[in-house]
Protein backbone atom coordinates (compact mmCIF):
# COMPACT_ATOMS: atom_id res chain seq x y z
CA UNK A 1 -10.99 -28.64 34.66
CA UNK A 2 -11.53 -25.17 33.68
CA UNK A 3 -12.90 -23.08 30.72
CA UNK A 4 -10.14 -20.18 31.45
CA UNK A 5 -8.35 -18.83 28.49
CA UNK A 6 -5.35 -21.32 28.33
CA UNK A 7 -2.55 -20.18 27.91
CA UNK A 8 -3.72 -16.71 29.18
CA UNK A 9 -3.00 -13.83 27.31
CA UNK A 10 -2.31 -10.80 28.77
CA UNK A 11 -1.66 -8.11 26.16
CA UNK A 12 0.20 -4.38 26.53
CA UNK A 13 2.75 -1.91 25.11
CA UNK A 14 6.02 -0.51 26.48
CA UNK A 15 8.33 -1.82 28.49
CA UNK A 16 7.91 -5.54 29.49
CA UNK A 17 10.86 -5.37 32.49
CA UNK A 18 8.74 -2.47 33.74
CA UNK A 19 5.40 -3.87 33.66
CA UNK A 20 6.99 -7.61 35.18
CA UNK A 21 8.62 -5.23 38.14
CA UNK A 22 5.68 -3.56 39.51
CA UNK A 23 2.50 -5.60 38.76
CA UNK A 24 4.90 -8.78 39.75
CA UNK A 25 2.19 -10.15 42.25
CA UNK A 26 -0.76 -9.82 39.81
CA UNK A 27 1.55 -11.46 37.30
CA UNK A 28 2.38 -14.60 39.91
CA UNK A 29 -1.69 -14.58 40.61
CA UNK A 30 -2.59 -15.04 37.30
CA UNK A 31 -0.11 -17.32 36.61
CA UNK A 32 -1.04 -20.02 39.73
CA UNK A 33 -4.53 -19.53 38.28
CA UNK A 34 -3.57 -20.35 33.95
CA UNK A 35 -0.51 -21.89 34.35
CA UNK A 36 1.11 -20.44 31.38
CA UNK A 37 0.72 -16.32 30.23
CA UNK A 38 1.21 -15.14 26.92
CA UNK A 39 2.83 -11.28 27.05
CA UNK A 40 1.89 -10.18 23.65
CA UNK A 41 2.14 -6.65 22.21
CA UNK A 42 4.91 -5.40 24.40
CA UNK A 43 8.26 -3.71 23.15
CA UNK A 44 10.73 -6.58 23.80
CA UNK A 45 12.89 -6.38 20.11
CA UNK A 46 15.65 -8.41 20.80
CA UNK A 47 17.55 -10.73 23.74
CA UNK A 48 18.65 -7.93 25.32
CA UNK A 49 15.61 -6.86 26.06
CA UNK A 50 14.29 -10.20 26.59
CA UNK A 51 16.81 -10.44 29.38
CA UNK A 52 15.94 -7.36 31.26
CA UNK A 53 12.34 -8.86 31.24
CA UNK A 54 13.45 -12.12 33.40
CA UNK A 55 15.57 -9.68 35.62
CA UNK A 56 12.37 -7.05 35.72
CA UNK A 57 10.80 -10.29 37.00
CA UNK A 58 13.20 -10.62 40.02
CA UNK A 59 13.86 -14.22 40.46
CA UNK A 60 17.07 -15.94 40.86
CA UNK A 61 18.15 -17.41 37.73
CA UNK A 62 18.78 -21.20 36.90
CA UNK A 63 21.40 -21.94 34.47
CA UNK A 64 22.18 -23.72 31.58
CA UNK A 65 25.35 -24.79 32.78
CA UNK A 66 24.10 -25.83 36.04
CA UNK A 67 21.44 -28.01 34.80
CA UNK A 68 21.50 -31.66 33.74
CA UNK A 69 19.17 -31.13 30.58
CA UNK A 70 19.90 -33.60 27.25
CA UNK A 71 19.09 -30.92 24.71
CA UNK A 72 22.05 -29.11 22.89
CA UNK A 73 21.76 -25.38 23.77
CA UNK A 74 23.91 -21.84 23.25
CA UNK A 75 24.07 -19.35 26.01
CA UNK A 76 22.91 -15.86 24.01
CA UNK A 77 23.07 -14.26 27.55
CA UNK A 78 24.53 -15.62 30.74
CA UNK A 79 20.33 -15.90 31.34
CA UNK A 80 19.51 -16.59 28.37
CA UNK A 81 19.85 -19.23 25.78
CA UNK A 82 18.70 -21.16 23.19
CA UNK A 83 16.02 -23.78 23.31
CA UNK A 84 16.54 -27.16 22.20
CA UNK A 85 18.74 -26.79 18.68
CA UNK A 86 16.96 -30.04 17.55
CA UNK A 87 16.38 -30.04 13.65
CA UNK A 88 13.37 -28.72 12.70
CA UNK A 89 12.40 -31.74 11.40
CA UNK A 90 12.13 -32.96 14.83
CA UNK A 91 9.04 -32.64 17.14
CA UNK A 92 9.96 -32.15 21.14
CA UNK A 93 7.23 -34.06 22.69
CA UNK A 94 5.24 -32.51 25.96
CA UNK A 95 7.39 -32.67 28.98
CA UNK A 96 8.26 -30.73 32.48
CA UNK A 97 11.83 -28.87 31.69
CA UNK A 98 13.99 -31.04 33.46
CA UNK A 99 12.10 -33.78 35.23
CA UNK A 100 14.14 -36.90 34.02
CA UNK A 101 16.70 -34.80 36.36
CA UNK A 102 17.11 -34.32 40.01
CA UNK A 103 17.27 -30.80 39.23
CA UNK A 104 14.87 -28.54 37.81
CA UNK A 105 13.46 -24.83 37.23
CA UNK A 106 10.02 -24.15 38.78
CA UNK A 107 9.18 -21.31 36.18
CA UNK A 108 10.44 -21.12 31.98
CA UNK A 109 10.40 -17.91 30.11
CA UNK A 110 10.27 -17.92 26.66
CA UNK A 111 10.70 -15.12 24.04
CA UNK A 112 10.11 -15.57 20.26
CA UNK A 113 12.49 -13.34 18.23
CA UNK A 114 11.83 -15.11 14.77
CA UNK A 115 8.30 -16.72 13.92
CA UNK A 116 8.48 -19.97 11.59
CA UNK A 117 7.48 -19.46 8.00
CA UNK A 118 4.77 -22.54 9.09
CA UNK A 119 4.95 -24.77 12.37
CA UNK A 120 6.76 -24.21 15.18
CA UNK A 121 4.30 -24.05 17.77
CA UNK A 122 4.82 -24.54 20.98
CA UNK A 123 2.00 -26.93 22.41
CA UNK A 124 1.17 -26.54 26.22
CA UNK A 125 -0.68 -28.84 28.63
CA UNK A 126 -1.79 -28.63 32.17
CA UNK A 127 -0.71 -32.15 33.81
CA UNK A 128 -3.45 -31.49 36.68
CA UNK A 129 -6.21 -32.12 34.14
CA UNK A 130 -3.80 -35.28 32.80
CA UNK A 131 -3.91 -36.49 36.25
CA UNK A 132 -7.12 -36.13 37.06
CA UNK A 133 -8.30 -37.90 34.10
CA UNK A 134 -5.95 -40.37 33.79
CA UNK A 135 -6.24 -41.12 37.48
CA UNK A 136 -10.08 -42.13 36.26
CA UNK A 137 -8.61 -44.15 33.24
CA UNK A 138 -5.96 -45.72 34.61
CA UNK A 139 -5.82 -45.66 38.30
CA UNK A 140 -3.55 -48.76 38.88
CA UNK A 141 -0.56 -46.91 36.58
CA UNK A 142 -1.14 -43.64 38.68
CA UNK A 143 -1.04 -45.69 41.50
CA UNK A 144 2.37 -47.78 40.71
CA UNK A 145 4.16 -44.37 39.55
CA UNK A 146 3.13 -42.40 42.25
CA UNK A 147 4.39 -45.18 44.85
CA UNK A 148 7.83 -46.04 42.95
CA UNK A 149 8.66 -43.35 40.66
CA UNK A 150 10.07 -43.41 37.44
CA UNK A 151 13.51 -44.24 35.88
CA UNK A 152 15.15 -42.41 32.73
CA UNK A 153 17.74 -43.79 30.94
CA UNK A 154 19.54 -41.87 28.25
CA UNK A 155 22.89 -42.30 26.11
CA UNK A 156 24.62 -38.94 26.16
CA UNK A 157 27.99 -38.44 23.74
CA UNK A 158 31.32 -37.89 24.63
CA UNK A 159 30.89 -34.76 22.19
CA UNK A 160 27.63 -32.22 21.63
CA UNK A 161 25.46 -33.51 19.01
CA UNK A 162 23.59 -31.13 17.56
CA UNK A 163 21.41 -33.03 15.61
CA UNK A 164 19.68 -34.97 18.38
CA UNK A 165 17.55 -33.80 21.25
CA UNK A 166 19.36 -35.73 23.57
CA UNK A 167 22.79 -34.51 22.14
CA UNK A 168 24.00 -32.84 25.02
CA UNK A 169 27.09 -34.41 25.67
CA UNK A 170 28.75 -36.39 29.04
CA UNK A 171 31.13 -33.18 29.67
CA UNK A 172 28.83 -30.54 29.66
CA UNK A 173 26.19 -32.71 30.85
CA UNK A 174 27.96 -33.44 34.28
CA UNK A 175 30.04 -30.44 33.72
CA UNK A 176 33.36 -32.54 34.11
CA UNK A 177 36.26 -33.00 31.90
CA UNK A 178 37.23 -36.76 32.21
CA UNK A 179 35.27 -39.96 33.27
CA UNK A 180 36.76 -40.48 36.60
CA UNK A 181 34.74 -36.70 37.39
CA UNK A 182 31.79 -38.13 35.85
CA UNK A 183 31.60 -41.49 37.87
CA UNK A 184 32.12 -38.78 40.91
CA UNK A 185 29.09 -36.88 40.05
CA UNK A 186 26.86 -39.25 38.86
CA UNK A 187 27.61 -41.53 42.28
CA UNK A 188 26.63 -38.33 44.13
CA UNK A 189 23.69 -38.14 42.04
CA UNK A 190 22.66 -41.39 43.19
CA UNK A 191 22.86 -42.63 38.99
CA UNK A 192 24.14 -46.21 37.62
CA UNK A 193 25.75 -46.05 34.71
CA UNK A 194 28.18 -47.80 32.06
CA UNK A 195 30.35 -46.61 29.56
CA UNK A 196 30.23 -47.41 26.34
CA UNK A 197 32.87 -48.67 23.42
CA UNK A 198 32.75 -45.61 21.51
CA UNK A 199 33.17 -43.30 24.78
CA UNK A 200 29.27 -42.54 25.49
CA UNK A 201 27.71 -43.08 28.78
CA UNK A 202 24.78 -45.00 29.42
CA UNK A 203 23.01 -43.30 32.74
CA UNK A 204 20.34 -44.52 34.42
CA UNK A 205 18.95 -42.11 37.04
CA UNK A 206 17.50 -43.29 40.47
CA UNK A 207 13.71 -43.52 41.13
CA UNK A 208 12.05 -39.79 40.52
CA UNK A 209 9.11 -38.14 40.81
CA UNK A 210 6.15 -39.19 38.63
CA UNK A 211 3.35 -37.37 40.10
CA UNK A 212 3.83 -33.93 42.74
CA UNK A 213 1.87 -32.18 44.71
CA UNK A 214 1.94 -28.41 44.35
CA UNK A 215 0.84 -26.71 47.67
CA UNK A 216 -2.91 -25.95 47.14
CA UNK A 217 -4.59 -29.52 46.73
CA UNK A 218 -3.47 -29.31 43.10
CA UNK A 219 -1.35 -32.25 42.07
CA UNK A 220 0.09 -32.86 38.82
CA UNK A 221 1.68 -35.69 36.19
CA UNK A 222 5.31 -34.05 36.75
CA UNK A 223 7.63 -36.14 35.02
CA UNK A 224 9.21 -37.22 31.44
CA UNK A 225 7.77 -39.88 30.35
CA UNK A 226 5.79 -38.69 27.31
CA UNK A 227 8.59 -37.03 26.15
CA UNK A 228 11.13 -40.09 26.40
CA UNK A 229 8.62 -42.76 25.29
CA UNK A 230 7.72 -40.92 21.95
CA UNK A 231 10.31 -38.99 21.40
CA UNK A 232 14.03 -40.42 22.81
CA UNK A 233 15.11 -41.74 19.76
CA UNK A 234 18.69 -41.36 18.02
CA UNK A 235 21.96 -43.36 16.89
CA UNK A 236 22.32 -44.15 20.59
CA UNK A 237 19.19 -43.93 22.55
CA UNK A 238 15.54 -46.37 21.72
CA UNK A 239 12.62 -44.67 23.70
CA UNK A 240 11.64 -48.59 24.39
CA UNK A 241 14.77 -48.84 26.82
CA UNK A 242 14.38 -45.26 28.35
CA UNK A 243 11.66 -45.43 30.96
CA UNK A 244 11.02 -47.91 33.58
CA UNK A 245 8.82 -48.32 36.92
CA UNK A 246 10.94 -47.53 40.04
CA UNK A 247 11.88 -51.07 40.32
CA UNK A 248 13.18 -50.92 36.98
CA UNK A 249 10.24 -52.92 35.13
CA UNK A 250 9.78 -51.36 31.86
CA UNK A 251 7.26 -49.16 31.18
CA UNK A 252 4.78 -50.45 27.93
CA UNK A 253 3.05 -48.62 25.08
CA UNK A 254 -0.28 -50.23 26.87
CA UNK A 255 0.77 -48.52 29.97
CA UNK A 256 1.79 -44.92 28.08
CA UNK A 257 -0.98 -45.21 25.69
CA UNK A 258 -3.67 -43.27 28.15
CA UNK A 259 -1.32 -40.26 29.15
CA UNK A 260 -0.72 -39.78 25.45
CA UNK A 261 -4.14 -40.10 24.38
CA UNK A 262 -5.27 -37.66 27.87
CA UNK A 263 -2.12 -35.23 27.00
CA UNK A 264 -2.77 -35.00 23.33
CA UNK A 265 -6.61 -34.42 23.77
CA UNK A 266 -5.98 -31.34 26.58
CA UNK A 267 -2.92 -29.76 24.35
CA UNK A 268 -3.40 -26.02 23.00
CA UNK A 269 -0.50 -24.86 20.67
CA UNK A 270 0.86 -21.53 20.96
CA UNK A 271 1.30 -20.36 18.06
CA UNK A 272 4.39 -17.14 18.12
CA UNK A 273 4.33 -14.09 16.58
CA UNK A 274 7.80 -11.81 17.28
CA UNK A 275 8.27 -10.33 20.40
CA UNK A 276 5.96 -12.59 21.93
CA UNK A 277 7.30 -13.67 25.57
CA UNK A 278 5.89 -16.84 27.39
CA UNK A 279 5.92 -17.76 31.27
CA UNK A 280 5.24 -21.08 32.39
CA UNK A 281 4.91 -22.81 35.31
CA UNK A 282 7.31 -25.76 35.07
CA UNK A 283 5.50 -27.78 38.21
CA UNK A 284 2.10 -27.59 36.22
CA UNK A 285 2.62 -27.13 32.48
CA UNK A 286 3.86 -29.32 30.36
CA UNK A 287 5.60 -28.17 26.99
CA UNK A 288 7.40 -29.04 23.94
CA UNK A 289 8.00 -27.97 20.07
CA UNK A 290 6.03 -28.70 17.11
CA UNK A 291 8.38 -29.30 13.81
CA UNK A 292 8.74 -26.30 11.38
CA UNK A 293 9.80 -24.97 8.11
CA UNK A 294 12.13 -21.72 7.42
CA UNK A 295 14.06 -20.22 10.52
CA UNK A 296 12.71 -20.05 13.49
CA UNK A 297 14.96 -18.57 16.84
CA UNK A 298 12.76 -18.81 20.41
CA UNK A 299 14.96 -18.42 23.31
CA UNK A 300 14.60 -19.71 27.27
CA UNK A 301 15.17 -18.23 30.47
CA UNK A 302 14.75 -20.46 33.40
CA UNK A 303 13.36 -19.42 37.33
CA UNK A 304 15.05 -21.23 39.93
């Protein structure tokens, strides 16, 4: 572990696209070292400008559209959109953007455009320092994961439902229009599945990742699994059902309880103030959303 600031902060005025363009390999060298940096004090007043930031940045984007996320989300720009339009009520537990998929960003930008009256932070972890302690605490789980994978299993709606994390529906999901696409996809995918009476799909995904190694000895607790054991819950999904070994033995409370405890301990919340833009590294920072009162509006760009 390290003492370094975390998240990092780097703080400045003017033009965030500007600075992003031409100090772009001091910007990727701090972040390999933090993890996540906080840009704080810049002029970035709205989406727009949020959005020339990303393209000031220079990498190709990943879409929305093109992902296979559960969360419910509005483009604002075709880069840009919402992040997950869960109630506020709701907290999104610490997770890698997209690693119950086959598909995922390696980089997330985020830009605050409306604080939260209280709440709303948005809690970051470095799963390198999970690994390496929970490799110490629990060696034979590491062990099984990293060997089999992991299975997700989620319940998505025929239509968008707002209210849930894991609203997004089958359609936009799989971007298809009828079930005879989706069985098409998800076979390509390499998913089970099973449809269900009221026209929901039941997907199961095959074994992924649980643990990945990212280039420079580092390696990292990249997966979903704290995420969908404490937080999958709705009308359709129970977080008990939505996680297995790569064999497809469940996955306990006894066997998440360390990683919680590990994740929990190593957390730091950011805490936004407007204008505020965020870049994390998606292969070794986990994130998620703590619930909040009065509006709130943070929007996400993904990095391929």
């Amino acid at each position: 572990m390290t003492d370094h600031e975390f998240p990092a902060i780097i703080a400045g005025g003017g033009d965030l696209a500007a600075f992003l363009s031409v100090n772009k390999p001091a910007v990727d060298a701090a972040l390999h070292d933090a993890g996540a940096l906080l840009f704080r004090g810049f002029d970035v007043p709205d989406p727009t400008a949020f959005d020339a930031a990303v393209q000031g940045y220079g990498e190709p984007g990943f879409t929305y559209e093109d992902s296979l996320s559960n969360a419910v989300r509005t483009n604002v720009t075709p880069r840009v959109f919402t992040a997950n339009e869960a109630p506020p009520t709701t907290e999104i537990f610490l997770h890698h953007e997209m690693a119950q998929t086959p598909i995922y960003p390696s980089k997330l930008f985020f830009y605050c455009e409306i604080a939260a009256e209280t709440g709303g932070a948005t809690p970051l972890c470095r799963s390198d320092w999970v690994l390496d302690r929970l490799t110490g605490e629990a060696p034979g789980f590491v062990a099984r994961v990293e060997a089999e994978g992991v299975r997700y299993t989620n319940v998505m709606p025929g239509d968008d439902d707002a209210g849930s994390g894991q609203g997004r529906s089958w359609r936009s999901t799989l971007s298809v229009s009828d079930k005879g696409a989706a069985e098409a996809r998800l076979r390509d995918l390499g998913y089970s599945w099973e449809w269900q009476d009221d026209g929901s799909l039941r997907a199961t995904t095959p074994p992924l990742p649980a643990v990945r190694a990212i280039g420079d000895g580092r390696r990292t607790f990249f997966n979903q699994l704290i995420a969908a054991f404490r937080g999958w819950a709705d009308s359709r999904n129970d977080p008990n059902r939505a996680i297995t070994f790569g064999d497809g033995t469940p996955i306990t409370s006894e066997d998440m309880a360390p990683a919680i405890a590990i994740a929990d301990a190593l957390t730091a919340d950011l805490a936004w103030q407007p204008g505020d833009v965020a870049l994390v590294d998606n292969y070794l920072v986990m994130h998620g959303r703590r619930p909040f009162a009065g509006k709130r509006r943070v929007l996400a760009s993904l990095v391929a």
